[in-house]
N, C-alpha and C. Protein backbone atom coordinates (compact mmCIF):
# COMPACT_ATOMS: atom_id res chain seq x y z
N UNK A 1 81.28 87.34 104.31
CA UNK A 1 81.79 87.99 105.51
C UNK A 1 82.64 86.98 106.27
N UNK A 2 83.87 87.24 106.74
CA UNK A 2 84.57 86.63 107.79
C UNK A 2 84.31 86.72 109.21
N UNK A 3 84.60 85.52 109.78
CA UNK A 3 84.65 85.66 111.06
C UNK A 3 85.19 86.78 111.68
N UNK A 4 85.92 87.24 111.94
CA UNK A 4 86.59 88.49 112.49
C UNK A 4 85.38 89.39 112.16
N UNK A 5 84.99 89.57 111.12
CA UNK A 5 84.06 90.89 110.98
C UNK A 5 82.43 90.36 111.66
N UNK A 6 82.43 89.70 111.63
CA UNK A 6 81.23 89.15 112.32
C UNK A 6 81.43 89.14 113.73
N UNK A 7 82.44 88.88 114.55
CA UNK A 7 82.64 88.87 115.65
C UNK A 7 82.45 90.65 116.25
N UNK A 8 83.30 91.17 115.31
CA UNK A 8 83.22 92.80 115.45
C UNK A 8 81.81 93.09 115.46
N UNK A 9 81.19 92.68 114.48
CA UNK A 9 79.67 93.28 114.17
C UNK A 9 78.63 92.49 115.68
N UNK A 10 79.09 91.56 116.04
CA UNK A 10 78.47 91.15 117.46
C UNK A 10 78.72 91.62 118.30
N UNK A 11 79.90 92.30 118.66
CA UNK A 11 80.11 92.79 119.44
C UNK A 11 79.73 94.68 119.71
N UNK A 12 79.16 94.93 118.82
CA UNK A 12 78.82 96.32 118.41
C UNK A 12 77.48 96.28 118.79
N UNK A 13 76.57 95.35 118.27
CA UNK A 13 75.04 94.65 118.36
C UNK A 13 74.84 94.43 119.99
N UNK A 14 76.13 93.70 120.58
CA UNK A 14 76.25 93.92 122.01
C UNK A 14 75.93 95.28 122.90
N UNK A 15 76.70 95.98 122.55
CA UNK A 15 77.07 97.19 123.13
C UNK A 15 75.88 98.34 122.94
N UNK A 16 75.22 97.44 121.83
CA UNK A 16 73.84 98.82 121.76
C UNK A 16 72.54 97.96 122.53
N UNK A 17 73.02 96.76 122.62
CA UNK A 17 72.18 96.22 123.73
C UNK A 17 71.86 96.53 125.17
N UNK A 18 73.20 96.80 125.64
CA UNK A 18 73.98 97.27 126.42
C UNK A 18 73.97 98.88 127.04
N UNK A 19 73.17 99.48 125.75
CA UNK A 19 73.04 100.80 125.85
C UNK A 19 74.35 101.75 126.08
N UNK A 20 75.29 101.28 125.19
CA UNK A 20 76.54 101.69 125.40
C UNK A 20 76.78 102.95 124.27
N UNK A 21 77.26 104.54 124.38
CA UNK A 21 77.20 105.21 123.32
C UNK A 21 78.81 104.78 122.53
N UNK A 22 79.41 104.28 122.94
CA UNK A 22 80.87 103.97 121.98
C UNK A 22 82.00 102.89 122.27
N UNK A 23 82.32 102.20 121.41
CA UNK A 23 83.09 100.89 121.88
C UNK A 23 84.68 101.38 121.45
N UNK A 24 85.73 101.50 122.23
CA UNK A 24 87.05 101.28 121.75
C UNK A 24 87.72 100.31 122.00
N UNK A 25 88.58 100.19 121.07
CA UNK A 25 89.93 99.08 120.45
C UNK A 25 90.97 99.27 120.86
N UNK A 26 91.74 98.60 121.42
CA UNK A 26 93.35 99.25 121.49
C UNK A 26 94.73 97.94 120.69
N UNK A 27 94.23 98.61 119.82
CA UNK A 27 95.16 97.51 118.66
C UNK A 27 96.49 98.16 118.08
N UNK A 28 97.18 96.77 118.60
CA UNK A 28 98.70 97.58 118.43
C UNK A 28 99.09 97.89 117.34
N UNK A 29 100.35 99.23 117.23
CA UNK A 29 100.64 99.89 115.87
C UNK A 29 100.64 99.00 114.69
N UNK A 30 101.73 97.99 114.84
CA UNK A 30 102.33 96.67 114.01
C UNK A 30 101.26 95.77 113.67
N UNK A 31 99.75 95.83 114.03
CA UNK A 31 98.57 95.03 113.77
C UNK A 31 97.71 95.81 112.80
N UNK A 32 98.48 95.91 111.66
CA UNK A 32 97.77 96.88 110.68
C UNK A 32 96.36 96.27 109.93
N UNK A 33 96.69 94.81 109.81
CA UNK A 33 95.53 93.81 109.33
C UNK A 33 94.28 94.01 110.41
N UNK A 34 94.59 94.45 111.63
CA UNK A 34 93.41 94.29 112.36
C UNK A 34 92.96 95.49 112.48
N UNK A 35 94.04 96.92 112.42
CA UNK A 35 93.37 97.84 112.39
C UNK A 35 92.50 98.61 110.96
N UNK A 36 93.02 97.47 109.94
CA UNK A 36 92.13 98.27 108.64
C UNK A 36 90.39 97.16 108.95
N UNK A 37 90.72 96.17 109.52
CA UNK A 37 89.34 95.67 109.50
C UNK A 37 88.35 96.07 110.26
N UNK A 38 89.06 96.47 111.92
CA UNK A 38 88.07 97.84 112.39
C UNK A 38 87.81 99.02 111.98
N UNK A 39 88.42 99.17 110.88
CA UNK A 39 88.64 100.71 110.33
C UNK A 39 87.43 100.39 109.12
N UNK A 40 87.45 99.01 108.73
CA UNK A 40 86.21 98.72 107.47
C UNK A 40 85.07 98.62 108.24
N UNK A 41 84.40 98.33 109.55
CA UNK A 41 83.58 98.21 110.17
C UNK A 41 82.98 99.33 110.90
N UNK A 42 83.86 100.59 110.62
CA UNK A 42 83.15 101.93 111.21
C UNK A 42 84.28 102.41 112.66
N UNK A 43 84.97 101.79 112.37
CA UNK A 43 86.15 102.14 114.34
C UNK A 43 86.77 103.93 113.56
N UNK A 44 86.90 104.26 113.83
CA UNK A 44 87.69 105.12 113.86
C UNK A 44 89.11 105.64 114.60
N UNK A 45 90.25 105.83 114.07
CA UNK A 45 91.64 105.68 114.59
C UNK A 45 91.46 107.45 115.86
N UNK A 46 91.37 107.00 117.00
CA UNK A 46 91.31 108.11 117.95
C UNK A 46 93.07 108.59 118.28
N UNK A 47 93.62 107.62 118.42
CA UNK A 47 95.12 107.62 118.63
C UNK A 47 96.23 106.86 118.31
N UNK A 48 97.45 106.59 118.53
CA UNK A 48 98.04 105.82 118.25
C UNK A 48 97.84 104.11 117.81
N UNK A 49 97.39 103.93 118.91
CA UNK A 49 96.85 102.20 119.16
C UNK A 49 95.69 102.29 119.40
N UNK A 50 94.50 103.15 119.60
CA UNK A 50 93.44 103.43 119.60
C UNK A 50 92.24 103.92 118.23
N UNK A 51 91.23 102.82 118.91
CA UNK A 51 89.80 103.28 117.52
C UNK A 51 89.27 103.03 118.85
N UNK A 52 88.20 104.17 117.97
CA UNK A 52 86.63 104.25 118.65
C UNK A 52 85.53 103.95 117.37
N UNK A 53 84.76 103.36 117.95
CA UNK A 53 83.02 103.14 117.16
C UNK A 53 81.82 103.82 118.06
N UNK A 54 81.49 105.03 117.48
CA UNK A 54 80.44 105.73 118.14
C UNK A 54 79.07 105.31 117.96
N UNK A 55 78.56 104.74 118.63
CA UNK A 55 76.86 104.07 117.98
C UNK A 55 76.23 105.46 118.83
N UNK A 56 75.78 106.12 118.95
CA UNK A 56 75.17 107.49 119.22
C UNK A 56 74.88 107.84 117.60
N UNK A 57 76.17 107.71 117.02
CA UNK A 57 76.22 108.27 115.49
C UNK A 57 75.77 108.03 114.84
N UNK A 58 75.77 106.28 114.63
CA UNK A 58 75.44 105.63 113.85
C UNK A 58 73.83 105.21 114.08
N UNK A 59 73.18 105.24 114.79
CA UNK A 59 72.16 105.11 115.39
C UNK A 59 71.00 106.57 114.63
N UNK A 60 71.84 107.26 114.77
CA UNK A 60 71.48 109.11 114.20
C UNK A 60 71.32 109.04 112.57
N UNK A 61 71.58 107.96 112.07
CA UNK A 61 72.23 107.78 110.78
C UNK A 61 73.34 108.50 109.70
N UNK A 62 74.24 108.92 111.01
CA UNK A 62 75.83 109.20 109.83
C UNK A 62 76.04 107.78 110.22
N UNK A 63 77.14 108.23 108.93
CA UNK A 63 78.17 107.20 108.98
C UNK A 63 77.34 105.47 108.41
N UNK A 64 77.42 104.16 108.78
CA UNK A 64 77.03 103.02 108.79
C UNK A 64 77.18 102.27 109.65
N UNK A 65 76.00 101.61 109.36
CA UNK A 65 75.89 100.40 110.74
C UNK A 65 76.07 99.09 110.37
N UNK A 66 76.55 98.30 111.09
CA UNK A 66 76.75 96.86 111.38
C UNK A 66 76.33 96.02 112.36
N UNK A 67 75.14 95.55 111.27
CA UNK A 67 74.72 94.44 112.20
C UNK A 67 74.75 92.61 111.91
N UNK A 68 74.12 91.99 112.47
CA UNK A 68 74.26 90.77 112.30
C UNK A 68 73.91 90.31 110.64
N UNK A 69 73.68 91.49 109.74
CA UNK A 69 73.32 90.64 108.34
C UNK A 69 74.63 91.20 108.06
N UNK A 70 76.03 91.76 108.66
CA UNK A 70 76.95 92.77 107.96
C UNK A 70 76.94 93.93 108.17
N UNK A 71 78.14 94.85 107.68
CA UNK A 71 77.88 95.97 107.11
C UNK A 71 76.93 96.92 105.91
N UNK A 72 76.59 97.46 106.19
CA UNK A 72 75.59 98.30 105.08
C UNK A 72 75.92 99.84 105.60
N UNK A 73 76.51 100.36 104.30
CA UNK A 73 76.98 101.42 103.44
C UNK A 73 75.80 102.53 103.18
């Protein structure tokens, strides 16, 4: 696992700490490297320059979660 994805996955681990139901991104169009790596971590593309990560969801068990050992599928 890379840094970047680990940072993502802490920051997700955050947010359910946090009691937060969804984290968004606003990553620009031309940052395609950053938007496929939130896109490998569960973000979902809401809009243009926008992902969302719903932990409500993932918590429910759709979809996958990421936590501090990684992603798991």
């Amino acid at each position: 696992m890379n840094i970047r994805k680990m940072t993502e996955s802490d920051m997700i681990e955050l947010a359910k700490e946090k009691g937060m139901d969804k984290v968004k991104a606003n990553i620009y169009s031309f940052n395609t490297q950053s938007q496929r790596m939130f896109q490998s971590v569960g973000f979902v593309k809401t809009e243009e320059e926008w992902f969302e990560y719903s932990i409500s969801e993932k918590l429910n068990g759709e979809g996958h979660s990421c936590g501090h050992g990684g992603c798991h599928h």
